[in-house]
PDB file of N, CA and C in Angstrom:
ATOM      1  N   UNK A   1      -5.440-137.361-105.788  1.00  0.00           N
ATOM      2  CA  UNK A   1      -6.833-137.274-106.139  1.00  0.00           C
ATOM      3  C   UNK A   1      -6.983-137.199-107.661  1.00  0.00           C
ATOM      4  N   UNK A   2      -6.316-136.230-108.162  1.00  0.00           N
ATOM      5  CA  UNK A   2      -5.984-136.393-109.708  1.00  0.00           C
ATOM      6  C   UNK A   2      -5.964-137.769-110.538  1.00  0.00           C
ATOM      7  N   UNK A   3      -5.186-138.614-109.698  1.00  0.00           N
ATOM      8  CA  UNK A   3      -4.907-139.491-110.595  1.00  0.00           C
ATOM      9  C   UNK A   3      -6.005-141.022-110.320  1.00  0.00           C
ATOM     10  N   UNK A   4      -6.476-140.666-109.320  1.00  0.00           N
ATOM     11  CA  UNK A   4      -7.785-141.514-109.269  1.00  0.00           C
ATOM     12  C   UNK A   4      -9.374-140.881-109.558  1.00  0.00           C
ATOM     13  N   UNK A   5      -9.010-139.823-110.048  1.00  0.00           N
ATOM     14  CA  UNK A   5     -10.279-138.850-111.267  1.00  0.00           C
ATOM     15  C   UNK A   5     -10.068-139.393-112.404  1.00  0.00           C
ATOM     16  N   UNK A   6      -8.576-139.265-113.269  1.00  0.00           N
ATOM     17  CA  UNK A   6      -8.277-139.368-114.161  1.00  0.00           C
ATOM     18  C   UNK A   6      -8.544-141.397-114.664  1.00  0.00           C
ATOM     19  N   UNK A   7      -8.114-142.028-113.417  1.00  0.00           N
ATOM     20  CA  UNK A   7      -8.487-143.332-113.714  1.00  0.00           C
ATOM     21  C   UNK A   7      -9.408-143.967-114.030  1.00  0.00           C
ATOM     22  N   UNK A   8     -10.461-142.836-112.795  1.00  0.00           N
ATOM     23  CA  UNK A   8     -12.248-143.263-112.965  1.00  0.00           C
ATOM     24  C   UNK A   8     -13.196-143.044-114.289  1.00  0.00           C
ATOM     25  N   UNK A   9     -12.163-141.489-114.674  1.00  0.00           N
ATOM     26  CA  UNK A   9     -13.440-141.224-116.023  1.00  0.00           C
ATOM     27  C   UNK A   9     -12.739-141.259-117.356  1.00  0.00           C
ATOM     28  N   UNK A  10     -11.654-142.260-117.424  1.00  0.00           N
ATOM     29  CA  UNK A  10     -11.288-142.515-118.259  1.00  0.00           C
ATOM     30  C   UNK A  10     -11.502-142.995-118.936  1.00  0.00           C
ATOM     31  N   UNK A  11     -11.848-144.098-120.418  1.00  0.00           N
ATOM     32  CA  UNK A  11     -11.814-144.961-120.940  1.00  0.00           C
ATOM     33  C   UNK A  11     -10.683-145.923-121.082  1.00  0.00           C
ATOM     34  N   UNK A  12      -9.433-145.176-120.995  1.00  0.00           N
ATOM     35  CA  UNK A  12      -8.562-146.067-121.093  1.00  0.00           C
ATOM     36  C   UNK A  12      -8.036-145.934-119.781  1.00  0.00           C
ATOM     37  N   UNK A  13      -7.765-147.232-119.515  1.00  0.00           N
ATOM     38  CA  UNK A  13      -7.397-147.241-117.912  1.00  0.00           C
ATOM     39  C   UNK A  13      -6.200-147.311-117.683  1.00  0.00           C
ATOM     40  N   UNK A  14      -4.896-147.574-118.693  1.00  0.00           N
ATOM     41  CA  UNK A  14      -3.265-147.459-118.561  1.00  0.00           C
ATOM     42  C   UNK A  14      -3.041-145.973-119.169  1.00  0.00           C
ATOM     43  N   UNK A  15      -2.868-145.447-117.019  1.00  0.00           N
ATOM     44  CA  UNK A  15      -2.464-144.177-117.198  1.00  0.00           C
ATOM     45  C   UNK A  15      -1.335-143.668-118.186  1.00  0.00           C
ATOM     46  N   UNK A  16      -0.267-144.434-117.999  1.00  0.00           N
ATOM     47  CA  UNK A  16       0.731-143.831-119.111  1.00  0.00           C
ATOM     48  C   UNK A  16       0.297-143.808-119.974  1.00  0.00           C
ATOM     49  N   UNK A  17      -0.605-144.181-121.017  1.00  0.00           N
ATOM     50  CA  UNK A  17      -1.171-144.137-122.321  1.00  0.00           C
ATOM     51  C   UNK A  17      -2.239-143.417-122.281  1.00  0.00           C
ATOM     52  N   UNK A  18      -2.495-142.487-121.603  1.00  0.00           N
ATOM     53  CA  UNK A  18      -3.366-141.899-121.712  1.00  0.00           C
ATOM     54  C   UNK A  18      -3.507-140.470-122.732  1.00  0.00           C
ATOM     55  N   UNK A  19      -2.127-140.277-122.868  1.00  0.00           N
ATOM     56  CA  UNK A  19      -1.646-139.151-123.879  1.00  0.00           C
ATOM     57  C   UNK A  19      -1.722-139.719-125.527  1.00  0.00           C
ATOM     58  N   UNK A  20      -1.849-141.110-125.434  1.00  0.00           N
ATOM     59  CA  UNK A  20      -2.140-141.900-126.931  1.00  0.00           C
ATOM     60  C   UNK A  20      -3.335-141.809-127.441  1.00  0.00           C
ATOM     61  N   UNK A  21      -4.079-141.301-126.572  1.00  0.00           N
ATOM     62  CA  UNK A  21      -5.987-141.478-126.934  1.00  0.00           C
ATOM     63  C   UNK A  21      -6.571-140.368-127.773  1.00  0.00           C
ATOM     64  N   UNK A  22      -7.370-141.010-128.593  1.00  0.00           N
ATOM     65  CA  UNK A  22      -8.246-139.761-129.206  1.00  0.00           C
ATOM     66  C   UNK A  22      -9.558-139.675-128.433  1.00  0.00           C
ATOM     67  N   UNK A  23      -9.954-140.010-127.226  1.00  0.00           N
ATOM     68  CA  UNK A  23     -10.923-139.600-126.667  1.00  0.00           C
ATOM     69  C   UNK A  23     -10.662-138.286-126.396  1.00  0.00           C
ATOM     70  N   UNK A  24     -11.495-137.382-126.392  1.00  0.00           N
ATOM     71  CA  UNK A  24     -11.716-136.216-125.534  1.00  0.00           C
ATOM     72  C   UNK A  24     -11.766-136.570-124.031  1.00  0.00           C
ATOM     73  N   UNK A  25     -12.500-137.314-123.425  1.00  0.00           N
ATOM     74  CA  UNK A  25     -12.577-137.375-122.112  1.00  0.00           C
ATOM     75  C   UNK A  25     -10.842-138.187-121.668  1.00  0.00           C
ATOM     76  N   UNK A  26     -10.233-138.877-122.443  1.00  0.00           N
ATOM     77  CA  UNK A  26      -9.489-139.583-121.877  1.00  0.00           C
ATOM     78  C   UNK A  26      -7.830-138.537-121.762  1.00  0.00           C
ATOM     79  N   UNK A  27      -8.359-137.584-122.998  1.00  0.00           N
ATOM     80  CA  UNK A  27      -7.034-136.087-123.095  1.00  0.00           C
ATOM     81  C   UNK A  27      -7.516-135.325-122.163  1.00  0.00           C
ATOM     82  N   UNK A  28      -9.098-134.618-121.461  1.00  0.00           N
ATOM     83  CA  UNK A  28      -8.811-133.931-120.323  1.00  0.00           C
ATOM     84  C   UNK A  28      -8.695-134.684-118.979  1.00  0.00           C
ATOM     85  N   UNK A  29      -8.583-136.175-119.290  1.00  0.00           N
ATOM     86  CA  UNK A  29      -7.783-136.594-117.336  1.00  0.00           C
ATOM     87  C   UNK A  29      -6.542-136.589-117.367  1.00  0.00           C
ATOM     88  N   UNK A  30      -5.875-136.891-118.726  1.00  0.00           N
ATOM     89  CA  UNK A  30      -4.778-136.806-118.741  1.00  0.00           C
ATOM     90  C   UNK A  30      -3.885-135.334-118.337  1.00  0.00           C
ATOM     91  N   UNK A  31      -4.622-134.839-119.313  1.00  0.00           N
ATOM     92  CA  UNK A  31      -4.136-132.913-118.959  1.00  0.00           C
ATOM     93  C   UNK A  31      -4.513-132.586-117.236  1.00  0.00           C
ATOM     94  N   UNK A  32      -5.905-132.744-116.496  1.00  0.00           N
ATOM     95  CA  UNK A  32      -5.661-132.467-115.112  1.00  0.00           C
ATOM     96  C   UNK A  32      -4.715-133.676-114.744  1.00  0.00           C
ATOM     97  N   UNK A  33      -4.410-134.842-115.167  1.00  0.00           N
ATOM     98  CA  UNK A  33      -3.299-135.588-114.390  1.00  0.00           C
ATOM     99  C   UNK A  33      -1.633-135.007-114.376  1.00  0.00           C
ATOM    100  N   UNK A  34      -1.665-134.375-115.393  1.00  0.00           N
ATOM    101  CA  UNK A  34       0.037-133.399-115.729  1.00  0.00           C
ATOM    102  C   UNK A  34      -0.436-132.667-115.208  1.00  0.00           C
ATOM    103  N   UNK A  35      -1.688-131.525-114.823  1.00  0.00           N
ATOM    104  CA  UNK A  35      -1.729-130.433-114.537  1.00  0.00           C
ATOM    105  C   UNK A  35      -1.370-130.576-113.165  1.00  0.00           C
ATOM    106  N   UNK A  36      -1.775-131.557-112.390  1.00  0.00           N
ATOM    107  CA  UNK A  36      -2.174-131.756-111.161  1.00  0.00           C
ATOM    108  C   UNK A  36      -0.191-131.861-110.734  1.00  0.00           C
ATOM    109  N   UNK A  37       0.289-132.304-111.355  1.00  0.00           N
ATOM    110  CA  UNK A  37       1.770-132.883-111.038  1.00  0.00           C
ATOM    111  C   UNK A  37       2.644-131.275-111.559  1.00  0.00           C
ATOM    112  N   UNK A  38       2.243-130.736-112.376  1.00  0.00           N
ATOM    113  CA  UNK A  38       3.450-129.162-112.719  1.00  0.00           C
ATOM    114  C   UNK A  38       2.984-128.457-111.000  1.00  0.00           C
ATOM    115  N   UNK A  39       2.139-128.156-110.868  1.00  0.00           N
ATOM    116  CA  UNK A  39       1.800-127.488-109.299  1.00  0.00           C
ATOM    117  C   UNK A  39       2.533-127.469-108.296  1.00  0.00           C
ATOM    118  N   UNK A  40       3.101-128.695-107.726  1.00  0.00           N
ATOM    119  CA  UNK A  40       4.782-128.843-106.546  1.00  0.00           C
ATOM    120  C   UNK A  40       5.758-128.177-107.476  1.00  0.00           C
ATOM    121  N   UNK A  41       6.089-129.028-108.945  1.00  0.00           N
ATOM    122  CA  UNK A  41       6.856-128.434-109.700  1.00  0.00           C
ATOM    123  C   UNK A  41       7.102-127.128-109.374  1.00  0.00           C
ATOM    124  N   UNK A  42       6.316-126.491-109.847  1.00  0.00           N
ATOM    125  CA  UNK A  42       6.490-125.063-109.761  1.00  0.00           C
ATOM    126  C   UNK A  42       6.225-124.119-108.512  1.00  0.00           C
ATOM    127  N   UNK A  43       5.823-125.152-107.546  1.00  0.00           N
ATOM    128  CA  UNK A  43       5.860-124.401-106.273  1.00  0.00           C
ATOM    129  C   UNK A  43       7.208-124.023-105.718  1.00  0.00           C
ATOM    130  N   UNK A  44       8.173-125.186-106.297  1.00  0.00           N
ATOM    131  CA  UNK A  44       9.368-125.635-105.798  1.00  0.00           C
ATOM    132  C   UNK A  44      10.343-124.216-106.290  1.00  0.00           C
ATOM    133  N   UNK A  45       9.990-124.344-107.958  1.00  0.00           N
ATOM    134  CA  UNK A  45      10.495-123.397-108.921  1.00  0.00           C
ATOM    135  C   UNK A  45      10.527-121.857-108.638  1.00  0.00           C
ATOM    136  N   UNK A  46       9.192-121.131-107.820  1.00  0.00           N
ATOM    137  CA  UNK A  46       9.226-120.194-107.093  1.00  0.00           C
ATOM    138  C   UNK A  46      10.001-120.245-105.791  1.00  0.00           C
ATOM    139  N   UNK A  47       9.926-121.574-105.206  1.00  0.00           N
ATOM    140  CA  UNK A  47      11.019-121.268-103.909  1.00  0.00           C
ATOM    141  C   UNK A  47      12.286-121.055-103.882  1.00  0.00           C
ATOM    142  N   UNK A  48      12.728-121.231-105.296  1.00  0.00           N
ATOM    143  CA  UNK A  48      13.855-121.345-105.332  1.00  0.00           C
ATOM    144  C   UNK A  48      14.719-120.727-106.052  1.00  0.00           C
ATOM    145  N   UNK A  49      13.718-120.168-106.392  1.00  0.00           N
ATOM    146  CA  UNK A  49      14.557-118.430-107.788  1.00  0.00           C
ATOM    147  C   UNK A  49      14.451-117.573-107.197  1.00  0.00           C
ATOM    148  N   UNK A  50      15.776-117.286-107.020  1.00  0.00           N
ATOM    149  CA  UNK A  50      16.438-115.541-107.052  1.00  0.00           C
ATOM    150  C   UNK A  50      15.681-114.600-107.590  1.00  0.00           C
ATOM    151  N   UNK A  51      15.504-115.005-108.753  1.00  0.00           N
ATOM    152  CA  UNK A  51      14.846-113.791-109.811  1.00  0.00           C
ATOM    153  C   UNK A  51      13.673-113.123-109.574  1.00  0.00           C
ATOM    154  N   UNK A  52      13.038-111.881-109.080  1.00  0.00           N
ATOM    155  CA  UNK A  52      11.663-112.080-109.053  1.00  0.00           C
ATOM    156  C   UNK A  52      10.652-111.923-110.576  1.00  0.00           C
ATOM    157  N   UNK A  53      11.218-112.030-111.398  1.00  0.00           N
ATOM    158  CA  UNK A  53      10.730-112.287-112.325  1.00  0.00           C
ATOM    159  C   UNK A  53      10.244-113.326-112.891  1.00  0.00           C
ATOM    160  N   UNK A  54      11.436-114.237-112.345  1.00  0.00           N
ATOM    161  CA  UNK A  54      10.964-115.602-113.003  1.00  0.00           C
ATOM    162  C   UNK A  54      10.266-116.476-111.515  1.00  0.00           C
ATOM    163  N   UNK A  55      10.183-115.905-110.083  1.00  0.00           N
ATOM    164  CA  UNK A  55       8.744-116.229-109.731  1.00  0.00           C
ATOM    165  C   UNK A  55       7.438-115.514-109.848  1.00  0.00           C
ATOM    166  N   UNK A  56       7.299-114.635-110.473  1.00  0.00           N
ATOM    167  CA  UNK A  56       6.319-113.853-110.830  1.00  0.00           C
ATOM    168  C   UNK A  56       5.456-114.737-112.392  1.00  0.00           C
ATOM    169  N   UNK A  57       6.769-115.575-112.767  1.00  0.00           N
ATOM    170  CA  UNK A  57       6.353-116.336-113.942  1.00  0.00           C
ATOM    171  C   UNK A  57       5.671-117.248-113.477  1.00  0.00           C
ATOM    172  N   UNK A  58       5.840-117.905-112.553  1.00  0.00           N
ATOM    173  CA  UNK A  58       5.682-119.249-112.517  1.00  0.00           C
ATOM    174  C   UNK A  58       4.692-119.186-111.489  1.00  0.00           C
ATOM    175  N   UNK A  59       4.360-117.845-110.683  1.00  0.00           N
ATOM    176  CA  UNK A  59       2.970-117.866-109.903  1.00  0.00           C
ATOM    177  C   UNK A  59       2.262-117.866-110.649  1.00  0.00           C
ATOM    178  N   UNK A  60       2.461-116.937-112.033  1.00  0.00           N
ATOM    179  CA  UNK A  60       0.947-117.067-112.769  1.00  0.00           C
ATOM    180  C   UNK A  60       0.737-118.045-113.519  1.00  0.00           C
ATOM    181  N   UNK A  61       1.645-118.500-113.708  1.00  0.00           N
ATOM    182  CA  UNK A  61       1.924-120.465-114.384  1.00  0.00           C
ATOM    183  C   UNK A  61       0.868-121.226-112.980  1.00  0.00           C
ATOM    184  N   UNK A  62       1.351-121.277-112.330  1.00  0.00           N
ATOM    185  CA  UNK A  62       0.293-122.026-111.343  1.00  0.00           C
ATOM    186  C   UNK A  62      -1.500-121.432-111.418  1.00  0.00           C
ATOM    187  N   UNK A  63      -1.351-120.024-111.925  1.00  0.00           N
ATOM    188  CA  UNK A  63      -2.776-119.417-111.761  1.00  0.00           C
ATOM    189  C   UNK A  63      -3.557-119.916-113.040  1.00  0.00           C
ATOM    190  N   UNK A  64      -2.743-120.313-114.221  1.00  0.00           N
ATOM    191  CA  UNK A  64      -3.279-120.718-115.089  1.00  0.00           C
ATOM    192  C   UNK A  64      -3.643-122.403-114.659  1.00  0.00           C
ATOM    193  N   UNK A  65      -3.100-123.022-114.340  1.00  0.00           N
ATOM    194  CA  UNK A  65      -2.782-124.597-114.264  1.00  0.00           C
ATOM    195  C   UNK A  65      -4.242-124.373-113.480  1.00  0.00           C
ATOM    196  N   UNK A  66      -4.437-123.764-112.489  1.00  0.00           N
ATOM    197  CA  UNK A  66      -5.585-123.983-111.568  1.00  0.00           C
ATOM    198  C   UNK A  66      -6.902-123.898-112.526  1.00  0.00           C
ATOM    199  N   UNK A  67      -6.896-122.682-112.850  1.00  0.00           N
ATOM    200  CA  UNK A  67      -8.116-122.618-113.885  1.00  0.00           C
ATOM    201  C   UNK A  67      -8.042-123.356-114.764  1.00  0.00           C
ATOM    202  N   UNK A  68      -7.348-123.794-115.435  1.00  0.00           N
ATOM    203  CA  UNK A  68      -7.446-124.935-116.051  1.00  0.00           C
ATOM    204  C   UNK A  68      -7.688-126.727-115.797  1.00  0.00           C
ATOM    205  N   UNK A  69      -7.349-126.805-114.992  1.00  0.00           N
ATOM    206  CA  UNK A  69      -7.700-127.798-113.915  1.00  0.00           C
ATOM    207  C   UNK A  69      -9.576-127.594-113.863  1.00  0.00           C
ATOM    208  N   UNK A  70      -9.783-126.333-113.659  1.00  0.00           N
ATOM    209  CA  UNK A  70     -11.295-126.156-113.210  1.00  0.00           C
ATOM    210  C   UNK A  70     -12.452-126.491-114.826  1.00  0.00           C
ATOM    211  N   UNK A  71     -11.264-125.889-115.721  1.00  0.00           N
ATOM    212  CA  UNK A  71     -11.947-126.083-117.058  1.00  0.00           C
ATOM    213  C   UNK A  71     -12.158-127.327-117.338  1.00  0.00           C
ATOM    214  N   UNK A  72     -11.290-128.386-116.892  1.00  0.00           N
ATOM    215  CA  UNK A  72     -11.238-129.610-117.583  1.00  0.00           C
ATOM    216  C   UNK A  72     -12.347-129.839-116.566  1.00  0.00           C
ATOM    217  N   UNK A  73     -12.742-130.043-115.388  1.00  0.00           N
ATOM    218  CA  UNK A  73     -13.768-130.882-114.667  1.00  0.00           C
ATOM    219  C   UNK A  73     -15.467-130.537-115.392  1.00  0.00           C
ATOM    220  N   UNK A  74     -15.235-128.894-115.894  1.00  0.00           N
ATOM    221  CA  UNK A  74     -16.102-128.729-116.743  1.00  0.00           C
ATOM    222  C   UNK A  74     -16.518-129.639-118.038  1.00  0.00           C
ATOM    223  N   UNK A  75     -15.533-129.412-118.694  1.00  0.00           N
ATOM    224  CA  UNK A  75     -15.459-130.202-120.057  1.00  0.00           C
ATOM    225  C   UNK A  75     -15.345-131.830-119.401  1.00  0.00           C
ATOM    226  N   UNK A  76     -15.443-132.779-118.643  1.00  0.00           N
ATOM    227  CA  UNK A  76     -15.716-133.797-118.578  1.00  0.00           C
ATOM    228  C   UNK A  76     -17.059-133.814-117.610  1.00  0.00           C
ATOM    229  N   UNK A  77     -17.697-132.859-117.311  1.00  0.00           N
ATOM    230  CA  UNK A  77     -19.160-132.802-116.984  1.00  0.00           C
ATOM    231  C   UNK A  77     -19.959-132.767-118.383  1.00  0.00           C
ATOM    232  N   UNK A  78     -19.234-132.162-119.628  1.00  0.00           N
ATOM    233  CA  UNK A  78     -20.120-131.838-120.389  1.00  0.00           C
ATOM    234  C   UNK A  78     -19.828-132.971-121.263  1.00  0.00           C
ATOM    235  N   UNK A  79     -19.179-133.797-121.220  1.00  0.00           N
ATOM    236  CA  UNK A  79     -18.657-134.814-121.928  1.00  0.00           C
ATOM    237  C   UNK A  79     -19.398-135.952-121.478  1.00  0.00           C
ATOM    238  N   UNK A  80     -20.237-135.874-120.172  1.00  0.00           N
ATOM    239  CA  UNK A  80     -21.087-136.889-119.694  1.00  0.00           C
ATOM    240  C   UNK A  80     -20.969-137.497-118.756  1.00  0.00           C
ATOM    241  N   UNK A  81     -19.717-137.412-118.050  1.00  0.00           N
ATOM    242  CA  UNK A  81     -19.519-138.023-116.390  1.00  0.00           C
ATOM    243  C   UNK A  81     -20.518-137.736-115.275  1.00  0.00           C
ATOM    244  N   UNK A  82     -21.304-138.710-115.445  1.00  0.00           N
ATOM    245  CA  UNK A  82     -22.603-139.006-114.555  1.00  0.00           C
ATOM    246  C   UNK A  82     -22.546-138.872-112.927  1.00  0.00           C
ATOM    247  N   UNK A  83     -20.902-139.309-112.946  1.00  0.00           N
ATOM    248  CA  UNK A  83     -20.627-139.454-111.458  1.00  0.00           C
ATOM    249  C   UNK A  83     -20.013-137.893-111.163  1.00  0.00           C
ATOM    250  N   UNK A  84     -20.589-137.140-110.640  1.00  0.00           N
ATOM    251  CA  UNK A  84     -19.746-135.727-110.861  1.00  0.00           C
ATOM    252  C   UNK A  84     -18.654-135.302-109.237  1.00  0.00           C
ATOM    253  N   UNK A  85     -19.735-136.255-108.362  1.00  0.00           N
ATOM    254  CA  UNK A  85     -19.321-135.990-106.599  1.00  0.00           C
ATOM    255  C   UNK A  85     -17.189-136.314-106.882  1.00  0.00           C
ATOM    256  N   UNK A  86     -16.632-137.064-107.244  1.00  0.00           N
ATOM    257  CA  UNK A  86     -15.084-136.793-107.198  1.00  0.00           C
ATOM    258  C   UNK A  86     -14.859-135.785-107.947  1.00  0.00           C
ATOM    259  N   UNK A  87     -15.835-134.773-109.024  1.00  0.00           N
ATOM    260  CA  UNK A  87     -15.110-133.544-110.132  1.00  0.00           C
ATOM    261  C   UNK A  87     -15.337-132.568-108.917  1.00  0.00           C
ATOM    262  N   UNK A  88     -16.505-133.008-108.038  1.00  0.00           N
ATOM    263  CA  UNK A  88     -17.002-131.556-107.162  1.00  0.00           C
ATOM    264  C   UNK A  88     -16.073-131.639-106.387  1.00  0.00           C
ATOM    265  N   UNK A  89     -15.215-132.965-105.887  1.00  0.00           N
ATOM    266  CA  UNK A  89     -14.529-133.051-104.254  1.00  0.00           C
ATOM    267  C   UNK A  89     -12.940-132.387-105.038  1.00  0.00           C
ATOM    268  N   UNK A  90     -12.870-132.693-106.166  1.00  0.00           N
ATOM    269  CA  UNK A  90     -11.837-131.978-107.013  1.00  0.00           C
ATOM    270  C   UNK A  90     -11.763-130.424-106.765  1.00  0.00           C
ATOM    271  N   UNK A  91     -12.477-129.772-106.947  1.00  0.00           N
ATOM    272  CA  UNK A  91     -12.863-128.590-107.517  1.00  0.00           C
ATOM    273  C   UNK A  91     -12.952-127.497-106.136  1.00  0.00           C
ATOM    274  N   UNK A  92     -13.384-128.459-105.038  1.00  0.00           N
ATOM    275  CA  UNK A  92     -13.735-128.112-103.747  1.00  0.00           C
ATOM    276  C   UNK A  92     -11.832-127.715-102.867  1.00  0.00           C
ATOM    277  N   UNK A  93     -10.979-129.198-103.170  1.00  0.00           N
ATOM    278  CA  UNK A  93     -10.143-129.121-102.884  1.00  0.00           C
ATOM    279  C   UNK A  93      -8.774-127.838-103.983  1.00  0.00           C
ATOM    280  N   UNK A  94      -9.207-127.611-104.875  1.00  0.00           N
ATOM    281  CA  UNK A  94      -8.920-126.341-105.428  1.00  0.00           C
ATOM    282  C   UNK A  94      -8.813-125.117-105.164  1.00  0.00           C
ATOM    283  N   UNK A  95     -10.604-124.690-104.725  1.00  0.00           N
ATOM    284  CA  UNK A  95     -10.476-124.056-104.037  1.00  0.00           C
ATOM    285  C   UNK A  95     -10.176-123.443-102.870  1.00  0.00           C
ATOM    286  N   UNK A  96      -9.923-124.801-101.974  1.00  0.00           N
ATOM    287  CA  UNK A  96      -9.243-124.612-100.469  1.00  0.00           C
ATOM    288  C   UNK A  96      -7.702-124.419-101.108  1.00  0.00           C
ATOM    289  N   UNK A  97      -6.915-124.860-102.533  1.00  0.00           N
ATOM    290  CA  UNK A  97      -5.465-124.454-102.403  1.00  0.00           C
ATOM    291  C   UNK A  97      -5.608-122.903-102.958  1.00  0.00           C
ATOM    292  N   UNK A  98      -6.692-122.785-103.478  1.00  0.00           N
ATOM    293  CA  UNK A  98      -6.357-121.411-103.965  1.00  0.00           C
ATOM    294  C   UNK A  98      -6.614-120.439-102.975  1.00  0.00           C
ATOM    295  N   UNK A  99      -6.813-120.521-101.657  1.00  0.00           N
ATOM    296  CA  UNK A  99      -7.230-119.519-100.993  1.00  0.00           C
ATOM    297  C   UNK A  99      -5.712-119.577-100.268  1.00  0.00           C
ATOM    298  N   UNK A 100      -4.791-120.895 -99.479  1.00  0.00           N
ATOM    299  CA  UNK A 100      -3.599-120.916 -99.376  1.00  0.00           C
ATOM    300  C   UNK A 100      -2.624-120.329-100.284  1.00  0.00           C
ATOM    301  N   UNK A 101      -2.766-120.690-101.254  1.00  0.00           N
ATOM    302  CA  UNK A 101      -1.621-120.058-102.315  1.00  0.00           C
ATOM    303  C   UNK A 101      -1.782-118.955-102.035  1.00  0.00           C
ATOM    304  N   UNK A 102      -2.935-117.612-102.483  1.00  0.00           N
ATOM    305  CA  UNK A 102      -3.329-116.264-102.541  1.00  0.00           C
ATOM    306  C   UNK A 102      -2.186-115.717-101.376  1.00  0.00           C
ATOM    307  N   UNK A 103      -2.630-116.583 -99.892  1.00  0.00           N
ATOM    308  CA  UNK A 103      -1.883-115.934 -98.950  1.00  0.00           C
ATOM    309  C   UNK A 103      -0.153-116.512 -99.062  1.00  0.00           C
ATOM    310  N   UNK A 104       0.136-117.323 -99.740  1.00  0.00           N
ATOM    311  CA  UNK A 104       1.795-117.853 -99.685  1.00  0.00           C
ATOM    312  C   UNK A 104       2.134-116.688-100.267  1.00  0.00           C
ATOM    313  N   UNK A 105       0.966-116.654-102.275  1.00  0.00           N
ATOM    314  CA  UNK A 105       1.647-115.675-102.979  1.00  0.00           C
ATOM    315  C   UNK A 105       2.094-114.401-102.260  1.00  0.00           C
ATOM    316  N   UNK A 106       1.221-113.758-101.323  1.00  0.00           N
ATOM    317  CA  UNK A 106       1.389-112.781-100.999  1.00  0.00           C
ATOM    318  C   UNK A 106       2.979-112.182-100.133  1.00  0.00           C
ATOM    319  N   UNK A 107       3.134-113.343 -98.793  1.00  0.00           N
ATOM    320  CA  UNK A 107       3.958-113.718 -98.307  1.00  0.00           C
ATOM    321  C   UNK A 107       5.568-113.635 -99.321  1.00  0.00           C
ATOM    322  N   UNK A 108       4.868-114.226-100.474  1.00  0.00           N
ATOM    323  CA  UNK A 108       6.768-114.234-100.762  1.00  0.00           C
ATOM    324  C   UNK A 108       6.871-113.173-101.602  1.00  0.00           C
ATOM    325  N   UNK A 109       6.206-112.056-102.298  1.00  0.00           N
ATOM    326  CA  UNK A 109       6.455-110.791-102.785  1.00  0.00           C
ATOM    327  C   UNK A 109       7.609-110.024-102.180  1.00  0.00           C
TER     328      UNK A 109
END
């Protein structure tokens, strides 16, 4: 879903180059397009450390990525994306992972 947000309200439409742009709108699809991809990353990264420290890191690494994720749909509402129904179906599907995660997080304490 990320990466067909990031395609739609882009200006530049070659995703890999999207980190080359001085648009503002075209650096926050890019950032929810990495943001959207560290999330398994680091889901993985908690499943798989011993340490509980260093999943204690990387849950709140995901807690940031989320809100941030939420910031950017902001900042490309305020940037002028007319079409907002894929930032809302974004934002919607967020919040259905953040209510899963809450209970995983809890689970693997």
């Amino acid at each position: 879903m990320s990466r067909e947000i990031a395609s739609y309200v882009s200006f530049n439409k070659d995703l890999l180059r999207l980190c080359e742009s001085s648009s503002l709108r075209d650096i926050m699809a890019n950032s929810i397009l990495t943001d959207a991809i560290l999330i398994p990353q680091k889901i993985a990264l908690v499943e798989a450390s011993p340490s509980s420290k260093e999943r204690m890191h990387n849950l709140s690494y995901i807690n940031i990525i989320i809100r941030n994720i939420n910031s950017y749909c902001l900042g490309l509402e305020k940037d002028g994306v007319k079409e907002t129904e894929y930032i809302n179906l974004l934002r919607s599907e967020l919040k259905s992972f953040r209510k899963y995660y809450r209970k995983w997080k809890v689970s693997i304490r």
